[in-house]
Protein backbone atom coordinates (compact mmCIF):
# COMPACT_ATOMS: atom_id res chain seq x y z
CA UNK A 1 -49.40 4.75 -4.04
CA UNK A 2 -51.73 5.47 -6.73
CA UNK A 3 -54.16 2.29 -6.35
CA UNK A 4 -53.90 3.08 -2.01
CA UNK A 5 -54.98 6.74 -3.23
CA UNK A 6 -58.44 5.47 -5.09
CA UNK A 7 -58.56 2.59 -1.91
CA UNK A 8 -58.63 5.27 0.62
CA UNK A 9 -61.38 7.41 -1.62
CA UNK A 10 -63.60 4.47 -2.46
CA UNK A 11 -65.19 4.70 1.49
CA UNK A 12 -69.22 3.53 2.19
CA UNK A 13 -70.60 6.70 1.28
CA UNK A 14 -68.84 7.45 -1.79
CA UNK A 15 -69.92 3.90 -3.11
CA UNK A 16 -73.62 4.66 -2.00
CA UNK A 17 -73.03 7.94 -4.16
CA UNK A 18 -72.02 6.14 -7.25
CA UNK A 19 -74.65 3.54 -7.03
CA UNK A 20 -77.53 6.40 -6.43
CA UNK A 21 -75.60 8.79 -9.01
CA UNK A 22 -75.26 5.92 -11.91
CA UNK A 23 -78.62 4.07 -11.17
CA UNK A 24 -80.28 5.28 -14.36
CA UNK A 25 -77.83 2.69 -16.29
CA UNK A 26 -79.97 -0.26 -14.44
CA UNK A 27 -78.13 -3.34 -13.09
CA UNK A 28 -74.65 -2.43 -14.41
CA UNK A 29 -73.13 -0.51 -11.59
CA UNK A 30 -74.57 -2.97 -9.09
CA UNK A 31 -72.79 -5.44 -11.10
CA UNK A 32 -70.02 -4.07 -12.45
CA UNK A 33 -68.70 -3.02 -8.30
CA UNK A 34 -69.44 -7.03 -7.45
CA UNK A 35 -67.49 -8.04 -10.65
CA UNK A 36 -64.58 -5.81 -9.32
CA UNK A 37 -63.83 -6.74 -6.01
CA UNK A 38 -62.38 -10.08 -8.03
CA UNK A 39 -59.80 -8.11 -9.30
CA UNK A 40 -58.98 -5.27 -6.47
CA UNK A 41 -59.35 -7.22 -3.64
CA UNK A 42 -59.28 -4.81 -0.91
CA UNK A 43 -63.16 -3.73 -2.12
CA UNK A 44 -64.88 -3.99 0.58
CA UNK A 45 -67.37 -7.03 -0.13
CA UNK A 46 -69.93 -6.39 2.35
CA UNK A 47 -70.22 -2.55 1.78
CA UNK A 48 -71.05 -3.41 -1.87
CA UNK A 49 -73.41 -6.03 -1.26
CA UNK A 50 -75.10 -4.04 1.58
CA UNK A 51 -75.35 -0.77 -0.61
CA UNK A 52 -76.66 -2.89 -3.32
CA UNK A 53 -79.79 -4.17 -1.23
CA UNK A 54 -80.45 -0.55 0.26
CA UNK A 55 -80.07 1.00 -3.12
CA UNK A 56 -82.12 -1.61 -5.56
CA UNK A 57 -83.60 -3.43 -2.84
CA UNK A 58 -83.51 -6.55 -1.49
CA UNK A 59 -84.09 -8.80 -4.27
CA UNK A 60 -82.63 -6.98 -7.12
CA UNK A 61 -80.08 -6.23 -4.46
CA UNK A 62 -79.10 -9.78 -4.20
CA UNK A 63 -79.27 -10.70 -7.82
CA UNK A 64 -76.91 -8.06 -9.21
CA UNK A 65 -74.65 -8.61 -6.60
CA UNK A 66 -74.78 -12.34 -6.71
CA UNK A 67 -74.12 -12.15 -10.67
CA UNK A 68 -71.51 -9.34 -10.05
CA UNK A 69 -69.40 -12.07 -7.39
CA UNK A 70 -70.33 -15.25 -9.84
CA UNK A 71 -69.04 -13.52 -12.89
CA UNK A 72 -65.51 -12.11 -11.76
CA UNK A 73 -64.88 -15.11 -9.94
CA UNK A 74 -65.25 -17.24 -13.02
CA UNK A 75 -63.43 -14.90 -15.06
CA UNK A 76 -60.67 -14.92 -13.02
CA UNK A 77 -60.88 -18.78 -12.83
CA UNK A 78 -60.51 -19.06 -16.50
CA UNK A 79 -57.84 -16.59 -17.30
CA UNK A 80 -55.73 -18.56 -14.45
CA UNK A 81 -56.38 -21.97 -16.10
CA UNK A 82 -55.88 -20.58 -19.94
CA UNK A 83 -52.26 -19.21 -18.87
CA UNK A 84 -51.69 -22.06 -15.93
CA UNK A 85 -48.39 -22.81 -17.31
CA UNK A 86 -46.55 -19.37 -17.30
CA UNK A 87 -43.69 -18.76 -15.70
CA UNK A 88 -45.11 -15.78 -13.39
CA UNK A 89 -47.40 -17.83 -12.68
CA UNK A 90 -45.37 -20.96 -11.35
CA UNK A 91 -43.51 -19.07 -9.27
CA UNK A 92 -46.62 -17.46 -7.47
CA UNK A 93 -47.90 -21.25 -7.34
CA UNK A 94 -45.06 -22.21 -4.77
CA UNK A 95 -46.04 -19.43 -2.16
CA UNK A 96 -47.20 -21.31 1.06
CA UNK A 97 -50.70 -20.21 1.04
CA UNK A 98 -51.29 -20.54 -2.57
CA UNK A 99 -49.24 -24.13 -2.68
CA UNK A 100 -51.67 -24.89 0.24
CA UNK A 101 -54.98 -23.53 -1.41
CA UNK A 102 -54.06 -25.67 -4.76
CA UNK A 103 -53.74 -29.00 -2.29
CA UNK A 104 -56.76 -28.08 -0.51
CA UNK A 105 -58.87 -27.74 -4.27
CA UNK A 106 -57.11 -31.48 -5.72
CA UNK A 107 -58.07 -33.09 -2.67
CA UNK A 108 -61.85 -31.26 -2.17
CA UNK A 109 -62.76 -29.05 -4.76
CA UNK A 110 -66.13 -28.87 -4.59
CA UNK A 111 -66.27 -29.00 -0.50
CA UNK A 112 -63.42 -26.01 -0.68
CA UNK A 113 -65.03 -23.48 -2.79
CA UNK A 114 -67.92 -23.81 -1.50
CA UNK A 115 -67.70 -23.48 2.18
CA UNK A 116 -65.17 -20.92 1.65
CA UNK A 117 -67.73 -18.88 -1.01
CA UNK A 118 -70.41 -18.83 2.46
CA UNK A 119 -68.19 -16.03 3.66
CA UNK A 120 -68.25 -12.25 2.89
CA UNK A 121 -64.79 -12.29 4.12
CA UNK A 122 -61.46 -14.74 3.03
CA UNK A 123 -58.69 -15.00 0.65
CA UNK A 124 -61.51 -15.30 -2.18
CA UNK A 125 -58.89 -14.12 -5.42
CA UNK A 126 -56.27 -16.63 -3.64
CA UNK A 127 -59.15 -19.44 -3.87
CA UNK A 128 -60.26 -18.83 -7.27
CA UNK A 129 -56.88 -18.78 -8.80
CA UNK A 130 -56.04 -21.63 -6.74
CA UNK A 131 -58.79 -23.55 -8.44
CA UNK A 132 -57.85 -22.44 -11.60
CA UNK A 133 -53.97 -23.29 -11.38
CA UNK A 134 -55.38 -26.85 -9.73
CA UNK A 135 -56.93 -27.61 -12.82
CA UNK A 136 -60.64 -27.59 -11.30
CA UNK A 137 -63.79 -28.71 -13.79
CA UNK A 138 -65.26 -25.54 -14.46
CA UNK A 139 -68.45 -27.13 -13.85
CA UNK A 140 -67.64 -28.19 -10.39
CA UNK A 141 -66.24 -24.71 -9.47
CA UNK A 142 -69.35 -22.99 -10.75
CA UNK A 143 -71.95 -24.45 -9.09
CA UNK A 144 -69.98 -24.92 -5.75
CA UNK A 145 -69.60 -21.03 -6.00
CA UNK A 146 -72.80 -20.00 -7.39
CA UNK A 147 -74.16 -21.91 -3.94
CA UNK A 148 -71.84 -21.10 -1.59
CA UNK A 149 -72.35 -16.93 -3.19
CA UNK A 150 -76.08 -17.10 -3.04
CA UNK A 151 -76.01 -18.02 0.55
CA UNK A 152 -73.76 -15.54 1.71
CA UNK A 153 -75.18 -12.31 -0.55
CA UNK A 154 -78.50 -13.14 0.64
CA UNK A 155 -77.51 -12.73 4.12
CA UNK A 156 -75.17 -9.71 3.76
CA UNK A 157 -78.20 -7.78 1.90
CA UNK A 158 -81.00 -8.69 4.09
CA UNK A 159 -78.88 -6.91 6.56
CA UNK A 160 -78.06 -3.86 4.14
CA UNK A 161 -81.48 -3.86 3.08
CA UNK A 162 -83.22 -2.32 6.35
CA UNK A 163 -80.13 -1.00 7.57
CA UNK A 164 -82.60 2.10 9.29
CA UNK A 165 -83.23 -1.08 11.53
CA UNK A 166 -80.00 -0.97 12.89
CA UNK A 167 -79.79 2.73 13.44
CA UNK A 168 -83.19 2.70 15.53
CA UNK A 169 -81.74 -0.29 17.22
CA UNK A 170 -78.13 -0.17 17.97
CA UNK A 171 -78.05 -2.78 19.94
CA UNK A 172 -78.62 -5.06 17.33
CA UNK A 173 -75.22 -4.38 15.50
CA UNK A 174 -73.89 -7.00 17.44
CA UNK A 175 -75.28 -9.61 15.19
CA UNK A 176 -73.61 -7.75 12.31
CA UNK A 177 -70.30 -7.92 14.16
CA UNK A 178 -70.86 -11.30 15.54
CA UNK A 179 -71.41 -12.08 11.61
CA UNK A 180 -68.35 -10.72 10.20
CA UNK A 181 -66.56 -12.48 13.02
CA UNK A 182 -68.10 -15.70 12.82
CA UNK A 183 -67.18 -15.62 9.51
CA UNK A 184 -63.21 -15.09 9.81
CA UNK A 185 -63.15 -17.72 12.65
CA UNK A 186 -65.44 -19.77 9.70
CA UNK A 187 -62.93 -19.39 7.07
CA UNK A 188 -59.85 -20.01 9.25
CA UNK A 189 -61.11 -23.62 10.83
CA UNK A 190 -62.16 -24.47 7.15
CA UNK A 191 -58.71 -24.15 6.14
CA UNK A 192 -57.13 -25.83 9.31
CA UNK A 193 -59.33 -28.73 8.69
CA UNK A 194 -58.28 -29.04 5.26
CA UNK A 195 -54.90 -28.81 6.39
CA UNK A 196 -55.16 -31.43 8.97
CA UNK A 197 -56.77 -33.65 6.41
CA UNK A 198 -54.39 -33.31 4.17
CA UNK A 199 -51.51 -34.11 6.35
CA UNK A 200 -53.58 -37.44 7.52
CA UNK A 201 -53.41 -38.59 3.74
CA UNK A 202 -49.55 -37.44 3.62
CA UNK A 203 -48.69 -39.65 6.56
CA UNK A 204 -50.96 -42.62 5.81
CA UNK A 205 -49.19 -42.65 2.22
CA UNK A 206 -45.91 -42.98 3.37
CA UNK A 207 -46.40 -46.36 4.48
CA UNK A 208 -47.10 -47.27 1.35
CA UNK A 209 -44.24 -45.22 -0.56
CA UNK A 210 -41.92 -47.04 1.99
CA UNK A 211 -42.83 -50.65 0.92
């Protein structure tokens, strides 16, 4: 109830708040709300990144945001892959979506993370720990997300950037929305192709298994 309590307090404006209140500390609160939404993932990605680019501006915006999403996302990585092996963490393994995810990563890694990273929505903890429990090269998983993350901040803060565009022209919210949807439907057919892949290579190896 407690974490639903600070959920239901952290809205839009009271992130704008912080980020104007704390602004005097530089980059860090720009960062430190990107690095977070790795580990409370119901932080609302493209809120942060928006506020970001309308508080430090577009470029700064996109930097501290960018190395906010890089940085949590590679720490979570590597405290999945240093403690792989525990228990807790083989059980969680063998849920359907994560046992799917850690297929998905052994079969395409690099094509995985990154085309899943161009999205400001998805199951992005689910996907890094995936990668992590999958046994991933750390130096394939960075740079697939460091391109796939640039991509998609850039866009999300060119949009929070002139957001007074949007208010003098409502009608253009529809690209916003058309965005965020395009980017569910995005995420979804990425995984149903991997899936579909995968289950090609499952039935054209049972030939071989049977002979």
């Amino acid at each position: 109830m407690y974490a639903i309590d600070i959920m239901s307090w952290l809205t839009e404006e009271r992130l704008r708040m912080l980020l104007e209140q704390y602004r005097s500390l530089g980059p860090l609160p720009g960062v430190g709300l990107t690095f977070m939404k790795s580990f409370v993932p119901p932080l609302p990605t493209i809120a942060i990144v928006g506020l970001n680019a309308a508080v430090y501006g577009l470029w700064l915006g996109f930097l501290y945001s960018w190395i906010g999403l890089v940085a949590g996302c590679t720490v979570t990585f590597l405290i999945i892959r240093a403690i792989a092996t525990h228990p807790y963490l083989d059980k969680w393994a063998k849920r359907p979506k994560v046992a799917k995810a850690m297929t998905w990563v052994r079969q395409s890694g690099f094509s995985y993370v990154f085309l899943l990273s161009l999205f400001p929505v998805g199951p992005f903890v689910v996907i890094n720990m995936a990668a992590g429990l999958a046994g991933m090269k750390l130096r394939s998983f960075l740079i697939a997300l460091c391109a796939g993350k640039a991509i998609m901040v850039l866009a999300v803060s060119y949009i929070g950037n002139d957001v007074e565009r949007f208010i003098r022209h409502p009608g253009e919210l529809i690209y916003v929305v058309l965005f965020i949807g395009l980017s569910l439907w995005g995420v979804k057919a990425i995984e149903a192709g991997f899936a579909r892949r995968a289950r090609e290579r499952e039935l054209r190896s049972k030939p071989l298994q049977n002979e």
